[in-house]
N, C-alpha and C. Protein backbone atom coordinates (compact mmCIF):
# COMPACT_ATOMS: atom_id res chain seq x y z
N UNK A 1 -8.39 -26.05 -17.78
CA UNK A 1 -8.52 -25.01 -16.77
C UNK A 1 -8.07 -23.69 -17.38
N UNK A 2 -9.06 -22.76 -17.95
CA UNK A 2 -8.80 -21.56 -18.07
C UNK A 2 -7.79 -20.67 -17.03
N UNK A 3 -6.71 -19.81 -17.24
CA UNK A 3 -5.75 -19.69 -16.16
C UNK A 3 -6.70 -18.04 -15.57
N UNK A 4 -7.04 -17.90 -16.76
CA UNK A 4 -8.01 -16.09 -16.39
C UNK A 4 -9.19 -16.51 -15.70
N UNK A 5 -9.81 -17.44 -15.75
CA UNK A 5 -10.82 -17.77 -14.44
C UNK A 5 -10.86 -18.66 -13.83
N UNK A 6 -9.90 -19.45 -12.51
CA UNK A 6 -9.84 -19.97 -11.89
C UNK A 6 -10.39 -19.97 -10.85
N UNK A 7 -10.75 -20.64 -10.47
CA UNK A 7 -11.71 -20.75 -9.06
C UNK A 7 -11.29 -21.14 -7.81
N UNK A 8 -11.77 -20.73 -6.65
CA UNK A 8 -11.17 -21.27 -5.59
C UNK A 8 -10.96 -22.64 -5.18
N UNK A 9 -11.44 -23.37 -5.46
CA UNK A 9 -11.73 -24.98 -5.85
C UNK A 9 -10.58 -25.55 -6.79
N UNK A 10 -10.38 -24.93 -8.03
CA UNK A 10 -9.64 -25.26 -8.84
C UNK A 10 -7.77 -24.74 -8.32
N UNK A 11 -8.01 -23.96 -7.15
CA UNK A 11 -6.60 -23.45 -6.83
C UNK A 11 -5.73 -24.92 -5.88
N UNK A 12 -6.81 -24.99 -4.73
CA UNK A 12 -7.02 -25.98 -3.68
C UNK A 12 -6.56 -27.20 -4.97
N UNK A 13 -7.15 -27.71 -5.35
CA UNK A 13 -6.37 -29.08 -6.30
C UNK A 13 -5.30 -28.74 -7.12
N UNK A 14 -4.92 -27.88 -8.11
CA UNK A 14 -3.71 -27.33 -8.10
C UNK A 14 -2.79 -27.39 -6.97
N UNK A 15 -3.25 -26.94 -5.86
CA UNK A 15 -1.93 -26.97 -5.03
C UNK A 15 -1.63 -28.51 -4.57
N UNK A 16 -2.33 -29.11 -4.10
CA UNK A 16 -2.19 -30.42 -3.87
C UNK A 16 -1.17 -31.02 -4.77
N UNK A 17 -1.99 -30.97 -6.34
CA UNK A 17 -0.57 -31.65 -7.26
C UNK A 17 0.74 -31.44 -7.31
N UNK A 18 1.04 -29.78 -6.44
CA UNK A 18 2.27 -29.48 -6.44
C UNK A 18 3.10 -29.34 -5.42
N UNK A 19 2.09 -29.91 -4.21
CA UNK A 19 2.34 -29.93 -2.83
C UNK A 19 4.18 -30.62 -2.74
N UNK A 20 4.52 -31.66 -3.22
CA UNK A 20 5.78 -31.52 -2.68
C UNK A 20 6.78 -30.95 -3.58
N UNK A 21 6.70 -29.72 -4.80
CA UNK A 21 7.66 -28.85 -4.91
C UNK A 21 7.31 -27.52 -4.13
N UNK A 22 6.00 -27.96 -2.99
CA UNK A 22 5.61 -26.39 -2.88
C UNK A 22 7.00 -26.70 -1.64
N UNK A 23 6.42 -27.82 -0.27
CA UNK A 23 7.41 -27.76 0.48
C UNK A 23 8.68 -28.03 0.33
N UNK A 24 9.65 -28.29 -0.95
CA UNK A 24 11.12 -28.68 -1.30
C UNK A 24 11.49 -27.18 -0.98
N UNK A 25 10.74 -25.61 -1.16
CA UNK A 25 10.78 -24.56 -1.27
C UNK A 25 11.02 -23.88 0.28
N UNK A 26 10.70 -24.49 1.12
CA UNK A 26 10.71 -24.06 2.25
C UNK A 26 11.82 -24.58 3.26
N UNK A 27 12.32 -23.75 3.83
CA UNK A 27 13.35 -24.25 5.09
C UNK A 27 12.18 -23.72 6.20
N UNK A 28 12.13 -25.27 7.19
CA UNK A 28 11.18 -25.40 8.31
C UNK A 28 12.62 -25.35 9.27
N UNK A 29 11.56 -24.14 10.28
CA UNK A 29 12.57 -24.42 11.07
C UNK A 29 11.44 -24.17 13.04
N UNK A 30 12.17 -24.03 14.42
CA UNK A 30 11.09 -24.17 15.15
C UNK A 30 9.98 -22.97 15.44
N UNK A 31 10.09 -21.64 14.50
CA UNK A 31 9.95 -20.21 14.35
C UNK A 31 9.00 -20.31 12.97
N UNK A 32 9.05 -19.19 12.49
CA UNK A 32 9.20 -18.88 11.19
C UNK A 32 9.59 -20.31 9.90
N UNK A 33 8.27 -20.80 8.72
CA UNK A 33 9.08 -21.63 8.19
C UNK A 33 9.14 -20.71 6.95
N UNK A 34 10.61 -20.43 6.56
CA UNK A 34 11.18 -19.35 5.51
C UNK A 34 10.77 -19.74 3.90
N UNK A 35 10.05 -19.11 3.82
CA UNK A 35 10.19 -19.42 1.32
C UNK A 35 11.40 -19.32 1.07
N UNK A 36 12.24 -20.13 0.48
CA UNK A 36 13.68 -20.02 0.33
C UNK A 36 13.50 -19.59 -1.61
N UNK A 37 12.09 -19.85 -2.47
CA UNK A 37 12.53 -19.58 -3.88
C UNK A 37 12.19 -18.48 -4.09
N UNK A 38 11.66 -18.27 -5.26
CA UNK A 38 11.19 -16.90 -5.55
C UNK A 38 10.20 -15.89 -4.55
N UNK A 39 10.97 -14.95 -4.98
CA UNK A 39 10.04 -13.37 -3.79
C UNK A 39 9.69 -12.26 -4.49
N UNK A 40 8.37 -11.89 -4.06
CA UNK A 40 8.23 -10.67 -5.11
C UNK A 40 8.84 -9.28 -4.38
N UNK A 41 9.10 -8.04 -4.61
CA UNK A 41 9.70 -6.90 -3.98
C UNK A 41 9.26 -6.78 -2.50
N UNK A 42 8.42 -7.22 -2.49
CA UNK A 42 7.89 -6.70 -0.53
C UNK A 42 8.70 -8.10 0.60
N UNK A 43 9.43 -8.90 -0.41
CA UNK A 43 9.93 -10.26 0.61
C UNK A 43 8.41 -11.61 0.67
N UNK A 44 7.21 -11.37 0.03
CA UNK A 44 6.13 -12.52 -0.40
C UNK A 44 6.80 -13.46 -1.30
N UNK A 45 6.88 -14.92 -0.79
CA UNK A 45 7.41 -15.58 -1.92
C UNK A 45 6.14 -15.96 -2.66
N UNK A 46 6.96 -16.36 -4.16
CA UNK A 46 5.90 -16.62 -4.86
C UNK A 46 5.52 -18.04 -5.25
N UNK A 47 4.29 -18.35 -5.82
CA UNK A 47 4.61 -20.29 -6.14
C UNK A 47 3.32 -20.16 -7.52
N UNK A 48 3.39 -20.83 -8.35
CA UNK A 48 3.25 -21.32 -9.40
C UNK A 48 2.27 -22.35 -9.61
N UNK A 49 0.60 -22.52 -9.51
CA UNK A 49 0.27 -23.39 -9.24
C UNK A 49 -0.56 -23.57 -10.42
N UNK A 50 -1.41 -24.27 -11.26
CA UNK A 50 -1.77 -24.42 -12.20
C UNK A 50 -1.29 -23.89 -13.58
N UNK A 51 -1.40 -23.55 -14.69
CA UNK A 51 -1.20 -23.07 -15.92
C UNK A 51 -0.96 -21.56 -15.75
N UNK A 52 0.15 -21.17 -15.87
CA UNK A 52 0.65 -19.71 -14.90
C UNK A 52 0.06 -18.90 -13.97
N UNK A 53 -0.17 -19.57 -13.11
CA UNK A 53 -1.09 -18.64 -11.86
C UNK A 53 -0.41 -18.58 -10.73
N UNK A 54 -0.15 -17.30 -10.78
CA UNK A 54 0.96 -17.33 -9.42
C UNK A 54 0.04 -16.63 -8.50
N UNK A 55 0.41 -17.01 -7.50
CA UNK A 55 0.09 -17.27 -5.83
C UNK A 55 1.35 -16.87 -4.87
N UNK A 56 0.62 -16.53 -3.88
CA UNK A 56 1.40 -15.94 -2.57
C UNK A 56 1.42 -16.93 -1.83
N UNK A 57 3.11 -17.36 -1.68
CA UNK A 57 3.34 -18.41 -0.92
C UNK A 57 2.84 -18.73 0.52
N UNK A 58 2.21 -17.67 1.13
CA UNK A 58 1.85 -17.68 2.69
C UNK A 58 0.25 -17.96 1.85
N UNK A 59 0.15 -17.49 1.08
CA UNK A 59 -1.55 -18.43 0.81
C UNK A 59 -2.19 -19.59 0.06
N UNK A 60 -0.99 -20.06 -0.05
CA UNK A 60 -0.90 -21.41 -0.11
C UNK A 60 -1.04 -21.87 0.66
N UNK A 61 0.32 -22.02 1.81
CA UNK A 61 0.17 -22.41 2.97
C UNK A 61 -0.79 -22.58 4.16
N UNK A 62 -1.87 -21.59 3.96
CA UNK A 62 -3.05 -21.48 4.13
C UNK A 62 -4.03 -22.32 4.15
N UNK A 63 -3.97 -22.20 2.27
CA UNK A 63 -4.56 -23.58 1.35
C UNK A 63 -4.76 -25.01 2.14
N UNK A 64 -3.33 -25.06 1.92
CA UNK A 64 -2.96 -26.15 2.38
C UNK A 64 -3.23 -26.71 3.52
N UNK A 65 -3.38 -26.21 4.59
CA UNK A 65 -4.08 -26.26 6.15
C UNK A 65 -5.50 -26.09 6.69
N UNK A 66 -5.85 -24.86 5.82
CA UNK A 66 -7.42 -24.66 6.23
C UNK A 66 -8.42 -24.56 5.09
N UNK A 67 -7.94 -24.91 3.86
CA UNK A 67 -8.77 -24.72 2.65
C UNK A 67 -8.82 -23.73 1.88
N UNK A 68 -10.06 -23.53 1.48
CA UNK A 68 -9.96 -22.20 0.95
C UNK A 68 -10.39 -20.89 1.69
N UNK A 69 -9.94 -19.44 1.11
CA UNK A 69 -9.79 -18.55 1.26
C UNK A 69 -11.00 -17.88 1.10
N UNK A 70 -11.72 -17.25 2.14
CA UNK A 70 -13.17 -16.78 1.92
C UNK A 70 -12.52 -15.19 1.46
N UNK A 71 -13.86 -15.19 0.05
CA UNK A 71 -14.16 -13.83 -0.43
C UNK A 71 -13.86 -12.49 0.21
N UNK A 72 -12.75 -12.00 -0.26
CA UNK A 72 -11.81 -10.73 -0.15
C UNK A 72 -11.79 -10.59 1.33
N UNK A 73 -10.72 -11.75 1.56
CA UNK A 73 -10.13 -12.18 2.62
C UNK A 73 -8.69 -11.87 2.73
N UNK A 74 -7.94 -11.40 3.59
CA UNK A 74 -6.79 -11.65 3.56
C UNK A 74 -5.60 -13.01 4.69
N UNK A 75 -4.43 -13.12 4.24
CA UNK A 75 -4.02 -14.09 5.31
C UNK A 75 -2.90 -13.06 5.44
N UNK A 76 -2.59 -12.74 6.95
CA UNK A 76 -2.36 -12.10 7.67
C UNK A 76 -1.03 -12.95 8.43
N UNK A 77 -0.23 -12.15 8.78
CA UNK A 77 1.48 -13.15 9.52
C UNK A 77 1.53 -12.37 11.27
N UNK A 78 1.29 -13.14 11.60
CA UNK A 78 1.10 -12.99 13.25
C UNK A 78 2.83 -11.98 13.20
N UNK A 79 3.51 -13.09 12.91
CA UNK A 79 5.24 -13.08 13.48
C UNK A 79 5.77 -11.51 12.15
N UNK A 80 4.86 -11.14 11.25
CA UNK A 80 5.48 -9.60 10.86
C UNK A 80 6.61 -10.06 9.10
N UNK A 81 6.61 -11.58 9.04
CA UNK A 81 7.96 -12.05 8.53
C UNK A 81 7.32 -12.20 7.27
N UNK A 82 7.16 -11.44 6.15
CA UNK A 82 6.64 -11.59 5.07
C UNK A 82 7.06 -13.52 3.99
N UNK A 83 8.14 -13.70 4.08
CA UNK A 83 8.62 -14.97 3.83
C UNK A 83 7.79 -16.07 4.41
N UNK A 84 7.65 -15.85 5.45
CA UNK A 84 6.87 -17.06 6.35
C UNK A 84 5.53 -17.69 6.29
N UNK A 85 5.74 -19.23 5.84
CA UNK A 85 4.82 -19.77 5.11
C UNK A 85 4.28 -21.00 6.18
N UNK A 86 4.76 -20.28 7.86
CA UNK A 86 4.59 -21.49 8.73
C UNK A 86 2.49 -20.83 8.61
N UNK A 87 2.07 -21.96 8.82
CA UNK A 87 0.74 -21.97 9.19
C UNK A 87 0.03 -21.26 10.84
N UNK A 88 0.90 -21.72 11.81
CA UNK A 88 0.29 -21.09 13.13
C UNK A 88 1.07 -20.07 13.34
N UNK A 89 2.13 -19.37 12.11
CA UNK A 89 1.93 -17.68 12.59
C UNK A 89 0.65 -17.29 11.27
N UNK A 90 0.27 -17.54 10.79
CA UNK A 90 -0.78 -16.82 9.73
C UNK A 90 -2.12 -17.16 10.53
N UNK A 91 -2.84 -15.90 9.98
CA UNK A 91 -4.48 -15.65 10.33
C UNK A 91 -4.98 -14.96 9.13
N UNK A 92 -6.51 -15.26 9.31
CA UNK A 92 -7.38 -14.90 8.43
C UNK A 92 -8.07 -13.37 8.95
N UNK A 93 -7.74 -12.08 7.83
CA UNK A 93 -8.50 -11.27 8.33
C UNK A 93 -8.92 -10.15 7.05
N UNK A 94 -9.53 -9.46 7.73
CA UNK A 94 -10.22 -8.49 6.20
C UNK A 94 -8.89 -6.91 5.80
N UNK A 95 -9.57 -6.53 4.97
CA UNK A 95 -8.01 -5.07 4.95
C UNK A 95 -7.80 -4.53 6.27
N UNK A 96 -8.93 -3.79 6.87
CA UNK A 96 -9.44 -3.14 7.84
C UNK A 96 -8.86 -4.01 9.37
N UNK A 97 -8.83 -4.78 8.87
CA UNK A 97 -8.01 -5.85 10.61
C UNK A 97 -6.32 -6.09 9.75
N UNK A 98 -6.12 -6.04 8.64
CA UNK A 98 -4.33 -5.73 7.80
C UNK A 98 -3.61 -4.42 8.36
N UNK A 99 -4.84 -3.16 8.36
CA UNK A 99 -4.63 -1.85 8.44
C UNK A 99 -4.07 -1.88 10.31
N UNK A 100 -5.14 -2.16 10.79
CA UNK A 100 -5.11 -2.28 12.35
C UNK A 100 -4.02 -2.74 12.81
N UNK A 101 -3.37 -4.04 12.26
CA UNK A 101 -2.79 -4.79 12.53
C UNK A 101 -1.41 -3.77 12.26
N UNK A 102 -0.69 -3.64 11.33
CA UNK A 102 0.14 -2.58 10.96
C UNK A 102 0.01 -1.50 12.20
N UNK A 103 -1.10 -0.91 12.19
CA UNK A 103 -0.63 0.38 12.48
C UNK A 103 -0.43 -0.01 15.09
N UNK A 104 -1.20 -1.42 15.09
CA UNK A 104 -0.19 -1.33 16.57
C UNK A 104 0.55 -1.95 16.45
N UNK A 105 0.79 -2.85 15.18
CA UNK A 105 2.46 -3.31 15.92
C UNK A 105 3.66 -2.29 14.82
N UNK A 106 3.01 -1.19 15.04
CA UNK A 106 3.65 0.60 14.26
C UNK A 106 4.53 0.11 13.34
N UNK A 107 3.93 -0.40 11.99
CA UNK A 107 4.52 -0.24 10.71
C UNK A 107 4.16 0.27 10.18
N UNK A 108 3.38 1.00 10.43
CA UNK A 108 2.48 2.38 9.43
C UNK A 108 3.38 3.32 10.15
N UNK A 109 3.40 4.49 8.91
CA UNK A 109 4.04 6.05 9.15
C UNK A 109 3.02 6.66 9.79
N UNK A 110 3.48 7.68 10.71
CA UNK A 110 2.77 8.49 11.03
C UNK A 110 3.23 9.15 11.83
N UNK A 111 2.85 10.40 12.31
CA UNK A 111 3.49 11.38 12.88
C UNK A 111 4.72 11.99 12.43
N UNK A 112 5.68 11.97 13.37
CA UNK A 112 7.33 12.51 12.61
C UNK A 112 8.45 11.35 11.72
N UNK A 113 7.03 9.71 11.62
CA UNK A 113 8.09 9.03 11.02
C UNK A 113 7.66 8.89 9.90
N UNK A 114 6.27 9.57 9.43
CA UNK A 114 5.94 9.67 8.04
C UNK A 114 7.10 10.35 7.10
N UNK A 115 7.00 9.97 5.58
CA UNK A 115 7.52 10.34 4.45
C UNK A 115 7.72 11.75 4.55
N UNK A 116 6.89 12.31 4.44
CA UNK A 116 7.45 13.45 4.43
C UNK A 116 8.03 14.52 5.38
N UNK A 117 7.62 14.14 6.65
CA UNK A 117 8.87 14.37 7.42
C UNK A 117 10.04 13.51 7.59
N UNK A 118 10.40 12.07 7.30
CA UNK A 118 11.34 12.00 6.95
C UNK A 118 12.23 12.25 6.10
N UNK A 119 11.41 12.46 4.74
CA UNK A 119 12.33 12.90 3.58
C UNK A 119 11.20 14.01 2.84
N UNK A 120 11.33 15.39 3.31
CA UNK A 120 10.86 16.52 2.51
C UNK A 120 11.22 16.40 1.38
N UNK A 121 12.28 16.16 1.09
CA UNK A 121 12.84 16.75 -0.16
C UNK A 121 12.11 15.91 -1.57
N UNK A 122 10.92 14.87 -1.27
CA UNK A 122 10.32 13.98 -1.86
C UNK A 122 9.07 14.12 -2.41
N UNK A 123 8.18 15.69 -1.59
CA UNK A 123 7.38 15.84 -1.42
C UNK A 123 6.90 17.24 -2.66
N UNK A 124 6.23 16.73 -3.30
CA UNK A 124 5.76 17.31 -4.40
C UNK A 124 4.57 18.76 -4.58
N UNK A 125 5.10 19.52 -3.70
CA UNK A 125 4.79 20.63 -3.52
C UNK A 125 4.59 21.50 -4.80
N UNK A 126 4.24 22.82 -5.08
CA UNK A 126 4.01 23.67 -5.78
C UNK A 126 4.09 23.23 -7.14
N UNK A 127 4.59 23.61 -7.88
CA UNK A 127 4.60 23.59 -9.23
C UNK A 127 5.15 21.79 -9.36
N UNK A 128 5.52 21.02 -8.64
CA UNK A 128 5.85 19.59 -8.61
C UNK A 128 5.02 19.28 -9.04
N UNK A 129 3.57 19.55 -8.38
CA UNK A 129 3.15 18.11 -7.86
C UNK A 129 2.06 18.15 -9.08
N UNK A 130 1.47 17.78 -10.02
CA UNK A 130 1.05 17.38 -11.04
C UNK A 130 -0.42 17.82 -10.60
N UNK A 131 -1.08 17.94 -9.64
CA UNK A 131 -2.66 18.72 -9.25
C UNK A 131 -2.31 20.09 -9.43
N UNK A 132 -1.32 20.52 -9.01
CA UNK A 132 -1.35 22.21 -8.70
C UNK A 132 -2.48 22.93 -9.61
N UNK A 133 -3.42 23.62 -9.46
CA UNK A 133 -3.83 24.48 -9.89
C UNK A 133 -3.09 26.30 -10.80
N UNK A 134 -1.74 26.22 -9.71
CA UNK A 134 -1.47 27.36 -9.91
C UNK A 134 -0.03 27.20 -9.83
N UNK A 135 0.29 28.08 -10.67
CA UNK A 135 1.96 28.20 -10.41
C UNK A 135 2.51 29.54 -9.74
N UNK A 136 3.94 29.66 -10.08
CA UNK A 136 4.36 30.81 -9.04
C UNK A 136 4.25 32.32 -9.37
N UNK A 137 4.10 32.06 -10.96
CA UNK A 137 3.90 33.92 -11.45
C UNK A 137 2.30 34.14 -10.53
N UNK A 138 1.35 32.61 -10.86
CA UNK A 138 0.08 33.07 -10.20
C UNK A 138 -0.34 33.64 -8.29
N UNK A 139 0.68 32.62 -7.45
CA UNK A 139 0.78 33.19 -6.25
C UNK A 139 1.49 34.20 -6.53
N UNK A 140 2.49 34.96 -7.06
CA UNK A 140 2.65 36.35 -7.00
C UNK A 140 1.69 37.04 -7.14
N UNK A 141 1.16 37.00 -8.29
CA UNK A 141 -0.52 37.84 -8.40
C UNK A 141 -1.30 37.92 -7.20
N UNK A 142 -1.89 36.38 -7.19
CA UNK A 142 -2.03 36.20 -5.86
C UNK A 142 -2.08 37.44 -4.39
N UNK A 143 -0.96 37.41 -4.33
CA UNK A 143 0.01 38.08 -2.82
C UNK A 143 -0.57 39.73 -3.30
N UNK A 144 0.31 40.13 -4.44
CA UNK A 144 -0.44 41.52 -4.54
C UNK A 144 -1.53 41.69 -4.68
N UNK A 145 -2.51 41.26 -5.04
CA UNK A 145 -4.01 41.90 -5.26
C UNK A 145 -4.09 41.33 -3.89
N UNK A 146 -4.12 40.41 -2.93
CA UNK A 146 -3.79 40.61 -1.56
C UNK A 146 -3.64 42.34 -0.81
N UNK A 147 -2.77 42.61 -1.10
CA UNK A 147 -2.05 43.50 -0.62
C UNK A 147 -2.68 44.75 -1.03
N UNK A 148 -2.90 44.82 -2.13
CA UNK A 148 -3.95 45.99 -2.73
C UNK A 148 -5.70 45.76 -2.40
N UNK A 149 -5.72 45.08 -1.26
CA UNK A 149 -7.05 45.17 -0.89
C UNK A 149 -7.94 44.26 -1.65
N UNK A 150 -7.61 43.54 -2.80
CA UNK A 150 -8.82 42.80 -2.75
C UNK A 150 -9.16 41.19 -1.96
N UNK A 151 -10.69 41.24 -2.41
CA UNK A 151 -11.38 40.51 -1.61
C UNK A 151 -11.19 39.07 -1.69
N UNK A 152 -10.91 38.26 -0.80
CA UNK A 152 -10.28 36.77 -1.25
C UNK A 152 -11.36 35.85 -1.95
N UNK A 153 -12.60 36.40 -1.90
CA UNK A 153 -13.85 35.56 -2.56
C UNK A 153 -13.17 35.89 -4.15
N UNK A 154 -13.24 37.50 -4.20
CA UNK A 154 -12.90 37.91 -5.36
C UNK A 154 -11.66 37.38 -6.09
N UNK A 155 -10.37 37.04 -5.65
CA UNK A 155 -9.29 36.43 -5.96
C UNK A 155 -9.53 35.40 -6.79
N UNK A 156 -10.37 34.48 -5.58
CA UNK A 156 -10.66 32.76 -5.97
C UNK A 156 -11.50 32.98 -7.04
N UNK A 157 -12.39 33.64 -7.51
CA UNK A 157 -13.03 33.37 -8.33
C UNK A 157 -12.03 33.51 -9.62
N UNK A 158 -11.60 34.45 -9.90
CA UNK A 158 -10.49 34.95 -10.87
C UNK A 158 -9.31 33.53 -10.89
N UNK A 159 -9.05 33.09 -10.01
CA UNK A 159 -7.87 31.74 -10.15
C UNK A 159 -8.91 30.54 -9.89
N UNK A 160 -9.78 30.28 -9.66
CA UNK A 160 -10.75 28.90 -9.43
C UNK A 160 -10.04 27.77 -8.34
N UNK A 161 -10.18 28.84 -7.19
CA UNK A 161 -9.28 27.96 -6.58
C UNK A 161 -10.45 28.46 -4.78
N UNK A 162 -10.09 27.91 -3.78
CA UNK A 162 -11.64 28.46 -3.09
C UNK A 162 -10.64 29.36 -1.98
N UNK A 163 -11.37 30.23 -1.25
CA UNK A 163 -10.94 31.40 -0.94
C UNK A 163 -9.85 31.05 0.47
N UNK A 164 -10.51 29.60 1.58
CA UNK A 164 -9.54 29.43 2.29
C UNK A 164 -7.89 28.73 1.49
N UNK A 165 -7.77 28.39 0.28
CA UNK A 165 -6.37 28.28 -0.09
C UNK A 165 -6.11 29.92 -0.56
N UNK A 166 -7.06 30.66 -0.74
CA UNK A 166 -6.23 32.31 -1.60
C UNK A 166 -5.72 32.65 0.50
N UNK A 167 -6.60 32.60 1.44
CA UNK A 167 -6.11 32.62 2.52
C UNK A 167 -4.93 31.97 3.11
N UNK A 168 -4.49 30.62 3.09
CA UNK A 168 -3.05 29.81 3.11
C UNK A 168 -1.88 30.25 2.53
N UNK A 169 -2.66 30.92 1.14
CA UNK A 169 -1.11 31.48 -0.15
C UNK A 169 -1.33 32.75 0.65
N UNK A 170 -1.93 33.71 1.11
CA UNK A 170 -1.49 35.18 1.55
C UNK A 170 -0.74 34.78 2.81
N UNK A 171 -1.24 34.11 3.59
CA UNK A 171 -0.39 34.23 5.34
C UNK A 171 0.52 33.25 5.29
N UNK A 172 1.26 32.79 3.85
CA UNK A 172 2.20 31.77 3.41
C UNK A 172 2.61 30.75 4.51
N UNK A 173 1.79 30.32 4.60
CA UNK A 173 1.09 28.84 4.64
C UNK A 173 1.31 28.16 3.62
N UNK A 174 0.86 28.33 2.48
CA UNK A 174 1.03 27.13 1.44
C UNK A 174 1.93 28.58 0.32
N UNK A 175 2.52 27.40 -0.67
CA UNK A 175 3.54 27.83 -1.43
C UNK A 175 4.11 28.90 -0.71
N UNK A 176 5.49 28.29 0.11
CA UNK A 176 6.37 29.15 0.83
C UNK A 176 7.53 28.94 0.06
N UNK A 177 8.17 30.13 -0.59
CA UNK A 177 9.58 30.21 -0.86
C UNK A 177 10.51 29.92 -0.29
């Protein structure tokens, strides 16, 4: 079994052979049944199933119950508990029902609990942020030929930047000191 092209078929019998170190791994309990071994950073445990092929312990569990995993599919945790490898909190769904799912039971940012209104100080503004076009000697320029009347078409062309941002940098809107 090649480990770089494994097949969905070939995962499904893999897991079987390893079916009882998969469950020695789990504390069942009447909730949530918890991955007690390895976890990768988000709290997904991990499991080990053929010739180094690691797998997401909730899709195993999956495996293990309903077969295989249809084409860029995801398995989805009713109960929110990334650890949890019980079978009737997991469902089958695509990114777009992952996304949905997140954003009503509000684990997605948004509004005033997004990043950067929670933590400005993170946010890679002006000369930070690695796109900038322009730095700060250039919004100075900027501001005065502003001020001396010229034309914001005329600006943008001179900085290559389009005339509603030479508009944002004059009524400082964008790059505010």
């Amino acid at each position: 079994m090649n480990p770089l092209k494994i097949t969905e078929t070939q995962i499904v019998r893999a897991i079987r052979e390893r079916l009882s170190i998969f469950w020695n791994k789990v504390n069942k309990t009447d909730g949530c049944w918890t991955w007690k071994a390895s976890k990768n950073g988000l709290g997904y445990g991990k499991f080990c199933i053929g010739h180094q092929k690691l797998e997401l312990a909730h899709r195993v569990s999956w495996r293990i119950y309903n077969g295989e995993i249809p084409f860029q599919k995801l398995i989805l945790h009713k109960c929110d508990n990334p650890s949890c490898v019980n079978p009737n909190h997991l469902f089958l769904g695509s990114h777009k029902d992952n996304s949905l799912d997140a954003s009503y039971k509000r684990r997605m940012a948004f509004g005033l609990r997004n990043g950067m209104y929670t933590h400005p100080e993170t946010r890679t503004t002006g000369e930070r942020n690695a796109q900038a076009k322009l730095k700060w000697d250039g919004i100075k320029k900027i501001r005065k030929m502003v001020l001396s009347g010229k034309t914001y078409g005329f600006i943008s062309e001179v900085f290559g930047v389009t005339t509603s941002c030479i508009g944002k940098i004059a009524r400082k809107e964008r790059w505010v000191e």
